[in-house]
N, C-alpha and C. Protein backbone atom coordinates (compact mmCIF):
# COMPACT_ATOMS: atom_id res chain seq x y z
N UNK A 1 104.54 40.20 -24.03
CA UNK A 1 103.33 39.83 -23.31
C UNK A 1 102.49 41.07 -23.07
N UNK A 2 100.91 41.31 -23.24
CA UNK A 2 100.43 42.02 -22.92
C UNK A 2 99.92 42.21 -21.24
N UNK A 3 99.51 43.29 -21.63
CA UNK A 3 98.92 43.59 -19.83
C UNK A 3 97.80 42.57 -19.66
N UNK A 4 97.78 42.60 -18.39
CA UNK A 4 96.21 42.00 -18.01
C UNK A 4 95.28 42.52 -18.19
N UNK A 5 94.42 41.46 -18.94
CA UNK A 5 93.06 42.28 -19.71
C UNK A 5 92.97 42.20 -21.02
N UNK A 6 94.21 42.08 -21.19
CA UNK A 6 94.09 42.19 -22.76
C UNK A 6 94.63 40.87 -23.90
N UNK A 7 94.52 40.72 -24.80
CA UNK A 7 95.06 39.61 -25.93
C UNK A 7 94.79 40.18 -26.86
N UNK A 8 96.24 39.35 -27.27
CA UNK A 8 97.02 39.82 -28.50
C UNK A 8 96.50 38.79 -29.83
N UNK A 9 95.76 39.42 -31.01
CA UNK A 9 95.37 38.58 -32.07
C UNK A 9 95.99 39.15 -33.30
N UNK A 10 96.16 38.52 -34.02
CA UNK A 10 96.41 38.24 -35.93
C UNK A 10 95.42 37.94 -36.24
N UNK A 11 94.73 38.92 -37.07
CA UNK A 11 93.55 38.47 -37.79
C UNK A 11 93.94 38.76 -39.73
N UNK A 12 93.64 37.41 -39.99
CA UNK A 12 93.80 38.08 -41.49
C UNK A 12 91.99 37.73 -42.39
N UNK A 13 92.66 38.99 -43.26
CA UNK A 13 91.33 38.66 -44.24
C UNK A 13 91.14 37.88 -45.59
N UNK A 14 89.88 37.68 -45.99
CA UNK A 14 90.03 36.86 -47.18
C UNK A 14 89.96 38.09 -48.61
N UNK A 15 90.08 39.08 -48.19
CA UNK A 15 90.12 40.06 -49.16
C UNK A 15 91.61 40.05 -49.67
N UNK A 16 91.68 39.87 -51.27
CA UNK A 16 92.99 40.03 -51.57
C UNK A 16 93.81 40.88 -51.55
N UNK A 17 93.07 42.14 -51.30
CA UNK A 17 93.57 43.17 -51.37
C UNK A 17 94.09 44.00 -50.02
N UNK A 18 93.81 43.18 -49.09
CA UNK A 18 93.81 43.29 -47.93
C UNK A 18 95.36 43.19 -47.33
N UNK A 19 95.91 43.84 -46.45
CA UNK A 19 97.27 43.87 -45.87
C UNK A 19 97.78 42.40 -45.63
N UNK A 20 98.99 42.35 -45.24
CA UNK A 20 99.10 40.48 -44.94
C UNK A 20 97.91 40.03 -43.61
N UNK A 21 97.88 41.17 -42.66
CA UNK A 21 96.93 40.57 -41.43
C UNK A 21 97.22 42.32 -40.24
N UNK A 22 96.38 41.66 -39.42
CA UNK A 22 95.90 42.60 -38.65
C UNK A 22 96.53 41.98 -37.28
N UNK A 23 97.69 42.77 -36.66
CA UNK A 23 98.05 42.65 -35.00
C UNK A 23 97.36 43.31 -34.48
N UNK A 24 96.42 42.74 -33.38
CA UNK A 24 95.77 44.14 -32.70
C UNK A 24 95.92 43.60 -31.27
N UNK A 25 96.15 44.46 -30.29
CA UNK A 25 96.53 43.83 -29.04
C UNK A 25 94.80 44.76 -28.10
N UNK A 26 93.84 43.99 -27.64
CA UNK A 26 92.82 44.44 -27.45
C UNK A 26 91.92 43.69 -26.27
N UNK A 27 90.84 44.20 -25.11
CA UNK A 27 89.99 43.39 -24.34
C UNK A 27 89.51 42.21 -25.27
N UNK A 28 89.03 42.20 -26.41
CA UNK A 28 88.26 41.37 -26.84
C UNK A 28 88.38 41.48 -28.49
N UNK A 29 87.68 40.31 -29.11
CA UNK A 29 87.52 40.19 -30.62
C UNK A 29 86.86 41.67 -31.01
N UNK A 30 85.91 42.04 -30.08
CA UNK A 30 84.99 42.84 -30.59
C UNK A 30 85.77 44.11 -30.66
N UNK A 31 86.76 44.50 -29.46
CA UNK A 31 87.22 45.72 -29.54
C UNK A 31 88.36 45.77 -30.44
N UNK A 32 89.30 44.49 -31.02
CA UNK A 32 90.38 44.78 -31.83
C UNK A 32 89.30 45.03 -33.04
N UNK A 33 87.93 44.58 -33.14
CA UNK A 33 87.36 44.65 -34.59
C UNK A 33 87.22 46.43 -34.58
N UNK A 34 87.00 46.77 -33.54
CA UNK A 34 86.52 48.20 -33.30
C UNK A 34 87.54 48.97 -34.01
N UNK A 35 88.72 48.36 -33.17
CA UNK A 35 89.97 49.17 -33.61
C UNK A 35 90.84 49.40 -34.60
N UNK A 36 90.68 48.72 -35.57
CA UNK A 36 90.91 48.17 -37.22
C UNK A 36 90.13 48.94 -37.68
N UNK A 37 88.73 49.05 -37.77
CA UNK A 37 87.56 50.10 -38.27
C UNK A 37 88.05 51.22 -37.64
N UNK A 38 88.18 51.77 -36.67
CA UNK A 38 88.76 53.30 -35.92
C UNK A 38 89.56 53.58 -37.21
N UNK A 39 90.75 52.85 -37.03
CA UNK A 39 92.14 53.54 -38.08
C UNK A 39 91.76 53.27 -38.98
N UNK A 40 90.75 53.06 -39.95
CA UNK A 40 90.36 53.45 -40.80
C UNK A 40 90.89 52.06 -42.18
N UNK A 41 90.64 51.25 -41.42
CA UNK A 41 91.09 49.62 -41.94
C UNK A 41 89.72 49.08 -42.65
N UNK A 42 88.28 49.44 -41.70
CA UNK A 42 87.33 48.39 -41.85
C UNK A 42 87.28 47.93 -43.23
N UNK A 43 87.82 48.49 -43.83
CA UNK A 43 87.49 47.91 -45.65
C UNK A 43 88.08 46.78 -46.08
N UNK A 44 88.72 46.75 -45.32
CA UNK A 44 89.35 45.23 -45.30
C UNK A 44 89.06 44.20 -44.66
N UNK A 45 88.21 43.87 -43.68
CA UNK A 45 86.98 43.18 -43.08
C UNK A 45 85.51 42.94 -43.95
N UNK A 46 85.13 41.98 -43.66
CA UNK A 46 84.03 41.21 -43.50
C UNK A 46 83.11 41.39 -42.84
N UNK A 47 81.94 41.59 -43.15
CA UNK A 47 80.54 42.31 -42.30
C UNK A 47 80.65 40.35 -41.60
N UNK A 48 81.29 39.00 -42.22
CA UNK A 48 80.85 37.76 -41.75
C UNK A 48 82.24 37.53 -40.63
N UNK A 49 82.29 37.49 -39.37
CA UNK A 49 83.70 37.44 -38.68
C UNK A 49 83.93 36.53 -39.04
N UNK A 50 83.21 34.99 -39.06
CA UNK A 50 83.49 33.52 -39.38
C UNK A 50 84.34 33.65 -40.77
N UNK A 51 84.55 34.76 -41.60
CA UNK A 51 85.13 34.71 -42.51
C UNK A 51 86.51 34.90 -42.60
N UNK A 52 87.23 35.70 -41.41
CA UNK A 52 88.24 36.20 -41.35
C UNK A 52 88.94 34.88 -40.32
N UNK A 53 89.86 34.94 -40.69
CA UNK A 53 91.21 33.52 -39.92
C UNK A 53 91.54 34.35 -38.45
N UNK A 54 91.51 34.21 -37.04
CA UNK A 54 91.71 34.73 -36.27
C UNK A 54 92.15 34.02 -35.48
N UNK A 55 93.84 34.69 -34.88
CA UNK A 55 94.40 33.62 -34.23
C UNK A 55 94.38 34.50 -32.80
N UNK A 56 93.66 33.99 -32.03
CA UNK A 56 93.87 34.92 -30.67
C UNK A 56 95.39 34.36 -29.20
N UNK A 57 96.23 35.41 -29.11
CA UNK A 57 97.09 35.10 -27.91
C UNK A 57 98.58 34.62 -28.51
N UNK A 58 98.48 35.14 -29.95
CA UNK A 58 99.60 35.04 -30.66
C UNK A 58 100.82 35.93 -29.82
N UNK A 59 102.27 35.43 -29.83
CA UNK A 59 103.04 35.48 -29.68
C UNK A 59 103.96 36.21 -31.04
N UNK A 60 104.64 37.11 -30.55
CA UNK A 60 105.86 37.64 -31.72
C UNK A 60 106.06 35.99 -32.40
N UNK A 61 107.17 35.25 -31.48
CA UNK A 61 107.50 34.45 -32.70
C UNK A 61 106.81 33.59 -33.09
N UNK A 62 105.46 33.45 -33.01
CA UNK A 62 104.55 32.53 -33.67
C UNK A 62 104.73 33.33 -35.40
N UNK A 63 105.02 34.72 -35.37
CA UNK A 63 104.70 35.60 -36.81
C UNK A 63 105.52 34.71 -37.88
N UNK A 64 105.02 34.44 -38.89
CA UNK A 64 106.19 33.86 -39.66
C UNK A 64 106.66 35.29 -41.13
N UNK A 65 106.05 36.18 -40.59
CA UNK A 65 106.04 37.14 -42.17
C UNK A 65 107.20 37.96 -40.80
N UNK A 66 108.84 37.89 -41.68
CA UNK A 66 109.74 39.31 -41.53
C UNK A 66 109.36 40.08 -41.56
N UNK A 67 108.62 40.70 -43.10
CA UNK A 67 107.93 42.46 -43.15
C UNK A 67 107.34 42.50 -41.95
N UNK A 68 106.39 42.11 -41.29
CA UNK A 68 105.56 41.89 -40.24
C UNK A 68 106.61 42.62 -39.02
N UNK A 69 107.05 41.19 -38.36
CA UNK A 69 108.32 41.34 -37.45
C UNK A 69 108.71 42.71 -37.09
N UNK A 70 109.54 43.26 -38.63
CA UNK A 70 110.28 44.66 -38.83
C UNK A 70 109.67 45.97 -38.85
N UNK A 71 108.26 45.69 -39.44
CA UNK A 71 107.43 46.70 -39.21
C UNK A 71 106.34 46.85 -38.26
N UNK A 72 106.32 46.56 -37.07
CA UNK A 72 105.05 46.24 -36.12
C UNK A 72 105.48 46.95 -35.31
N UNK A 73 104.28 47.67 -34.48
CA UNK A 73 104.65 48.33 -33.11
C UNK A 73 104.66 47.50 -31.91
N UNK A 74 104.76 47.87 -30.59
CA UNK A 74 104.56 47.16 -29.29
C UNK A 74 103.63 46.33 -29.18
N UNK A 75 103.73 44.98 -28.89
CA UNK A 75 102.46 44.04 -28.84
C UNK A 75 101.64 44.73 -27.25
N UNK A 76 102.33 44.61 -26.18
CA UNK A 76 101.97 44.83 -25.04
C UNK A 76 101.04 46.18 -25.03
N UNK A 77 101.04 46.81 -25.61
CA UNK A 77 99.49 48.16 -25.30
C UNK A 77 98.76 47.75 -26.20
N UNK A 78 97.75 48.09 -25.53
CA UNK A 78 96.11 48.58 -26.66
C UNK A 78 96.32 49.18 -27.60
N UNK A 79 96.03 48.47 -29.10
CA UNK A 79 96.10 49.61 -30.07
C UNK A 79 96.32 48.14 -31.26
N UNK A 80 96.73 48.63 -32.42
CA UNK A 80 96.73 48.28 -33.63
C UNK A 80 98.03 48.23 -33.64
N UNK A 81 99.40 47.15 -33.83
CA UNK A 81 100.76 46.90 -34.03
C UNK A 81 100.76 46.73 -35.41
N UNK A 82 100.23 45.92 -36.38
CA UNK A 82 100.42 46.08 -37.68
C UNK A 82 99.08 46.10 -38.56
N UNK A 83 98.96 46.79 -39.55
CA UNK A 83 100.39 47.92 -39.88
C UNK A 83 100.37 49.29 -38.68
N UNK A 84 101.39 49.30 -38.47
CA UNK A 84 101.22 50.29 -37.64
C UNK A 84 101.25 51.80 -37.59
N UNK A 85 100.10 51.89 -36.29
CA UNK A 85 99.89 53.43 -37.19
C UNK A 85 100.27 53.93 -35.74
N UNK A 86 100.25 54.30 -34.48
CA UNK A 86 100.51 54.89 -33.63
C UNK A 86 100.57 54.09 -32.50
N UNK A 87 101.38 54.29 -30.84
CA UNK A 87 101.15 53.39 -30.35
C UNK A 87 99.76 53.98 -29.06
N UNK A 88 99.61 52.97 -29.34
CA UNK A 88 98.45 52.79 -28.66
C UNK A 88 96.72 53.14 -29.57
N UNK A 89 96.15 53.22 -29.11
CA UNK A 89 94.83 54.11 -30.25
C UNK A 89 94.70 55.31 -30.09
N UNK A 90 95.10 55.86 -30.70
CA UNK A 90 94.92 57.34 -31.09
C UNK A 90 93.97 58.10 -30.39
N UNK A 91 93.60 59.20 -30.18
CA UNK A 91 92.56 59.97 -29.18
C UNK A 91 91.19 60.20 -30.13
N UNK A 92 91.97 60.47 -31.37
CA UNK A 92 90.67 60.83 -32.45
C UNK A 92 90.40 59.27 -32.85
N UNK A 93 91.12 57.84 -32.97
CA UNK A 93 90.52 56.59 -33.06
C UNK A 93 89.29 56.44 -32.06
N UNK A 94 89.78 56.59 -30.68
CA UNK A 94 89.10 56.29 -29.65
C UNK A 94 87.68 56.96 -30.02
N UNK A 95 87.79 58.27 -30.27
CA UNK A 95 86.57 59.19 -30.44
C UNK A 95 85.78 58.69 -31.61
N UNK A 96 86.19 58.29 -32.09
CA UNK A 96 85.27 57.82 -33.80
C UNK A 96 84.96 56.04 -33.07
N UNK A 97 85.70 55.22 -32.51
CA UNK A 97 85.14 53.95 -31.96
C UNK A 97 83.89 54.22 -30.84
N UNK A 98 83.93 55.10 -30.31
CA UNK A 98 83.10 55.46 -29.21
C UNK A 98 82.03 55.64 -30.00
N UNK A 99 81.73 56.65 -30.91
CA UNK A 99 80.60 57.23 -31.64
C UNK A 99 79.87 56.11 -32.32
N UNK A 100 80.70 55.35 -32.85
CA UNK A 100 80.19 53.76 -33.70
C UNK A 100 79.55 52.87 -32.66
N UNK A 101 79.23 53.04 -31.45
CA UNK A 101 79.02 51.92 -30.49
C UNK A 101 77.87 52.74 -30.40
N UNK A 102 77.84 53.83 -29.60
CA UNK A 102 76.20 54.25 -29.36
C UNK A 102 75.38 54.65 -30.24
């Protein structure tokens, strides 16, 4: 379970080339989108969100992909769980999401 404030989404893309999906545990759609682009994901997104499958308030065992499961970080903090790159968002993520907003 995450903290208060926050939800936990699976977002996958329609890019084939794209990872199986995106755990991002985040305030909002907008900030897990932030945070996927931070770590250096956005290429695997859709300038159209309506394009991407987004399941918001997902649960571990809702996951049906093992690789997933075995390789994911902490759902409960802020940050990007799969694929996973650090826990929480990184200081230099944060700094490059910040710069993209103003």
């Amino acid at each position: 379970m995450a903290e208060k404030g926050l939800t936990v989404f699976w977002i996958r893309s329609p890019l084939s080339h794209a990872p199986l999906g995106f755990g991002v545990t985040a305030f909002s759609l907008d900030d897990a989108v932030e945070i996927i682009t931070a770590l250096d994901y956005g290429q695997y997104l859709t300038n159209d969100l309506a394009e991407l499958q987004i399941q918001a308030g997902i649960t571990v065992a809702e996951l049906d992909q093992p690789h997933v499961i075995a390789n994911m970080g902490p759902i409960s903090v802020r940050g990007m769980r799969y694929p996973f790159v650090a826990l929480g968002v990184p200081l230099w993520a944060e700094e490059r999401r910040s710069r993209r907003s103003t």
